[in-house]
Protein backbone atom coordinates (compact mmCIF):
# COMPACT_ATOMS: atom_id res chain seq x y z
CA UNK A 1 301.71 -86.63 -51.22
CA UNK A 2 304.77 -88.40 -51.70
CA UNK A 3 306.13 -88.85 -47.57
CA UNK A 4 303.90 -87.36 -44.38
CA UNK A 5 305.52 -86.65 -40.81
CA UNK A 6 304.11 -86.49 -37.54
CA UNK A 7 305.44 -83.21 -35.36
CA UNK A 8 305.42 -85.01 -31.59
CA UNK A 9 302.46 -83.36 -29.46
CA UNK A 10 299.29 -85.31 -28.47
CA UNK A 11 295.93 -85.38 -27.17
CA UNK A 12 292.84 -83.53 -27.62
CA UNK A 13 291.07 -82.01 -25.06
CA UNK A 14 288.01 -79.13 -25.80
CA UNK A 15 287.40 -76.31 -27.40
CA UNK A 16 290.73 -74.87 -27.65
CA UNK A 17 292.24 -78.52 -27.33
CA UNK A 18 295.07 -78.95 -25.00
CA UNK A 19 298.03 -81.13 -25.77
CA UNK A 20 300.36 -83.16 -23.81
CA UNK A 21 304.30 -81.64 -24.62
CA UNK A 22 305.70 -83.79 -21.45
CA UNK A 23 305.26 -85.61 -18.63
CA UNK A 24 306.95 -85.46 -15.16
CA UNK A 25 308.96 -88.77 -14.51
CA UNK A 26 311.36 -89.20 -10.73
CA UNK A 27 312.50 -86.55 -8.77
CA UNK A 28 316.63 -86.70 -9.33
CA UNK A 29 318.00 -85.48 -5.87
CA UNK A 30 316.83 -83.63 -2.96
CA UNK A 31 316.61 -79.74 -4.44
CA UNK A 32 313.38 -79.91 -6.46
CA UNK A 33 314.09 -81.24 -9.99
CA UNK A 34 312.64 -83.62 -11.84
CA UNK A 35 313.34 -85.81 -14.95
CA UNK A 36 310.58 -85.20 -17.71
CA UNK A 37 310.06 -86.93 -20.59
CA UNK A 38 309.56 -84.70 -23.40
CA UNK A 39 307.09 -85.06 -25.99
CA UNK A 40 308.12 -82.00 -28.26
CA UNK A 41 310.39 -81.63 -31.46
CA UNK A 42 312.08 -78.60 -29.51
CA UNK A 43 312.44 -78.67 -25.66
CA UNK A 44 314.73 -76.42 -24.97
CA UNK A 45 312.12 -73.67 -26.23
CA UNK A 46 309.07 -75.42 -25.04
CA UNK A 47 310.56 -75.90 -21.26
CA UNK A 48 312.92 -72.48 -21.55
CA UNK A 49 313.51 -71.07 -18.18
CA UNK A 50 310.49 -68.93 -16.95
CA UNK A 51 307.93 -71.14 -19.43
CA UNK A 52 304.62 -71.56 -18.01
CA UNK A 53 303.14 -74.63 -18.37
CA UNK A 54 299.72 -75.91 -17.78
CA UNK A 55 299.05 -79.70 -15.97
CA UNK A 56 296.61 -82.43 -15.96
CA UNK A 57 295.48 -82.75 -13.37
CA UNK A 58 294.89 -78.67 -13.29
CA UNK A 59 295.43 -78.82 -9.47
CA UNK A 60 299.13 -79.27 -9.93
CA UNK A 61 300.12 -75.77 -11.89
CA UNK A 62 300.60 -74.45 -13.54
CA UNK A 63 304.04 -74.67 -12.92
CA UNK A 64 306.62 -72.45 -14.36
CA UNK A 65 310.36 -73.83 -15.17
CA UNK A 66 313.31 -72.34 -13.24
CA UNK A 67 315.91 -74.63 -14.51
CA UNK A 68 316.26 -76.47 -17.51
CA UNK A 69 319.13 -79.30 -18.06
CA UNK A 70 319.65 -81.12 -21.20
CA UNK A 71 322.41 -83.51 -20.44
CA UNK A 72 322.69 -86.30 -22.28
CA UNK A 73 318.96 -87.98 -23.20
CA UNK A 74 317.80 -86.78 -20.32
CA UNK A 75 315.49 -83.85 -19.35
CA UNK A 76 315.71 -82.44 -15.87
CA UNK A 77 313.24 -79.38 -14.73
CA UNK A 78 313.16 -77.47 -11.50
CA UNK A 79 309.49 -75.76 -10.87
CA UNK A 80 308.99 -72.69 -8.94
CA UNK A 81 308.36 -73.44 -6.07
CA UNK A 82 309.15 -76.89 -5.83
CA UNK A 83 311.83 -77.11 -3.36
CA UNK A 84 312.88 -80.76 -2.20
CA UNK A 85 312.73 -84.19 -3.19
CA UNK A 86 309.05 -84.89 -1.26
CA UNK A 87 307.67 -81.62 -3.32
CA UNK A 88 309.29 -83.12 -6.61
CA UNK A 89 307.67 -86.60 -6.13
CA UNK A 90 304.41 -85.73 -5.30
CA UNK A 91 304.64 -84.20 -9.24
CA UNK A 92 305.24 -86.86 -10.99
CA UNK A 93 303.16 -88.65 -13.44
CA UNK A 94 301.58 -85.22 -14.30
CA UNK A 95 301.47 -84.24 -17.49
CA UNK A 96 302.72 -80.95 -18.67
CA UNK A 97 300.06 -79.21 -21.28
CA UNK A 98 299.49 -76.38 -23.76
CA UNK A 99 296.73 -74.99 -25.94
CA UNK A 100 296.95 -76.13 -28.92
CA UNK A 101 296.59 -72.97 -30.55
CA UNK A 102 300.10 -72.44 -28.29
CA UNK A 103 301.65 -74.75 -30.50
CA UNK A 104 304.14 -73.19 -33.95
CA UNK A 105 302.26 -73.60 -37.06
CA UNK A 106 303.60 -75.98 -39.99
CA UNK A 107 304.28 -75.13 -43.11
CA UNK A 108 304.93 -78.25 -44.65
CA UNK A 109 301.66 -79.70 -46.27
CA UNK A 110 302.61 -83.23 -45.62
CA UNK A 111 303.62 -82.35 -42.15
CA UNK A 112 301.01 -83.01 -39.40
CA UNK A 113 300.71 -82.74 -35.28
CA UNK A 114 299.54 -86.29 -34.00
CA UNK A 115 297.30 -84.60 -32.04
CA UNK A 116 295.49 -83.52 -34.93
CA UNK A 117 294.79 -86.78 -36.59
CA UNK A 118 293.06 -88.93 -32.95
CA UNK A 119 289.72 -88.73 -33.99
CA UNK A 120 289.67 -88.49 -37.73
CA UNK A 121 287.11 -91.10 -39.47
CA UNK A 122 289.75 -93.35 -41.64
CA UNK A 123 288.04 -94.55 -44.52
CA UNK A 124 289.12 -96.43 -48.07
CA UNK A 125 289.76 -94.37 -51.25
CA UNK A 126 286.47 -95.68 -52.22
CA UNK A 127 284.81 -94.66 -49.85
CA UNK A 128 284.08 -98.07 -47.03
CA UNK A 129 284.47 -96.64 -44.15
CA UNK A 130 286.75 -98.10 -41.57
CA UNK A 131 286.62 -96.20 -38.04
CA UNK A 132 288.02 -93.73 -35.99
CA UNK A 133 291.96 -92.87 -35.57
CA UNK A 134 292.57 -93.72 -32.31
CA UNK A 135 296.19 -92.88 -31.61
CA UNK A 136 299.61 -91.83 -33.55
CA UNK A 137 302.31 -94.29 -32.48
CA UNK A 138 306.18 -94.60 -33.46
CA UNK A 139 307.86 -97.57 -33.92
CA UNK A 140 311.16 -98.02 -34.74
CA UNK A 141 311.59 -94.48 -36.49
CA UNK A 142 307.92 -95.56 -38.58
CA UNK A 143 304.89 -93.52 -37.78
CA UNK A 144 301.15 -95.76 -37.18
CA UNK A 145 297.99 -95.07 -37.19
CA UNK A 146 296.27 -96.59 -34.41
CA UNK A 147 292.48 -96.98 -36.48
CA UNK A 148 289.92 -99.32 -34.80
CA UNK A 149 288.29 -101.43 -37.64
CA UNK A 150 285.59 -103.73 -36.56
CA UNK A 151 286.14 -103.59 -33.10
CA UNK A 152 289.89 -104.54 -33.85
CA UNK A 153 292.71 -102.09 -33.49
CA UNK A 154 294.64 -101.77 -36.77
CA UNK A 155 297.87 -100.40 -37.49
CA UNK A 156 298.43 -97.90 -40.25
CA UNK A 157 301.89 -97.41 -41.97
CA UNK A 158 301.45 -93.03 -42.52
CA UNK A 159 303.05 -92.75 -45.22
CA UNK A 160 301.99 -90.99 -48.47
CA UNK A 161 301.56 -94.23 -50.40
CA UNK A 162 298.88 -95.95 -47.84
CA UNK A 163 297.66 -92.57 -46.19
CA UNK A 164 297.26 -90.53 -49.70
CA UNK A 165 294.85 -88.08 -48.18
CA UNK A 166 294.47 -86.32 -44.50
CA UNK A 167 291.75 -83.78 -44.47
CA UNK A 168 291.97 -82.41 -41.08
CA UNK A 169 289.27 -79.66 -41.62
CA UNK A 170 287.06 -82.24 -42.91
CA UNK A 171 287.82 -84.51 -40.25
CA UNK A 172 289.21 -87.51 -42.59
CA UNK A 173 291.97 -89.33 -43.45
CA UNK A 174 291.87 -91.73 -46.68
CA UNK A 175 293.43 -95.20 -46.90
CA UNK A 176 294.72 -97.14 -49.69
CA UNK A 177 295.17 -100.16 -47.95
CA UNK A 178 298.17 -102.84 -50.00
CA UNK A 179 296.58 -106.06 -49.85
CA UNK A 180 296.64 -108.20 -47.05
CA UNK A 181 296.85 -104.98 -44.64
CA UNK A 182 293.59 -105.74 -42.79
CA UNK A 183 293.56 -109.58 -43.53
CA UNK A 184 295.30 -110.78 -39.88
């Protein structure tokens, strides 16, 4: 595996897992809509007018979009529904959701949803196991592995040169740690 990618989504959930795609920031003037802060490689198809979307907490949708604006790096959504500013604000802070098995599937071997990885056991190419993978972070274009090792929450370059191995059926991922990566 030469170079790996993460696909944005996260969390797991149950049996069909559901992951998070968005969440629901301020209400932007008095009609309804909302700013949301996506958390998908393609919004404009995930949050398409007439999309339903599931929320956590379940007692706030689903909700179904009814206007979609992509202006700029900004996101704004209009619910059905949802018709002034008080309506909009009691919203936000809920995250929008989607079975997982909702999601496209990826062709690309080396290609990986983050949501997918939380919860695989990391462990050495030799086999010393080194905990759970807690969380897929980006920083600064890089994608992390968030592993807890020893109680202490280590960060994981995922690339194909550390990561050489991700096993998602088998519920691993391997490390080949350069030296001095778990040393601080």
């Amino acid at each position: 595996m030469s170079s790996t990618s993460i696909v944005a989504s996260s969390r797991v959930v149950a049996e069909d897992p559901l992951v998070t795609v968005g969440r629901i920031g301020a209400a932007r003037g008095v009609r309804g809509d909302l700013f949301v802060e996506p958390f998908t490689d393609d919004p404009e198809t995930r949050f398409g007018v007439g999309s339903v979307l599931l929320t956590e907490p379940t007692a706030a949708g689903p909700l179904t979009v009814e206007y979609l604006n992509l202006s700029g790096s900004k996101m704004v959504l209009r619910f059905a529904g949802v018709a002034d500013r008080v309506g909009a604000e009691a919203l936000r802070g809920v995250r929008l959701v989607i079975p997982a098995s909702a999601r496209p599937p990826i062709d690309d071997p080396d290609e990986f949803y983050a949501s997918d990885l939380i919860g695989l056991a990391a462990r050495t190419v030799d086999g010393t196991e080194l905990g759970p993978v807690r969380d897929v972070i980006d920083i600064a274009g890089a994608d992390y592995l968030v592993l807890e090792v020893d109680s202490v929450e280590r960060l994981v370059p995922f690339v194909g040169a550390v990561v050489p191995t991700v096993d998602i059926a088998s519920g691993f991922v391997e490390i080949d740690p350069p030296e001095g990566l778990f040393d601080l």
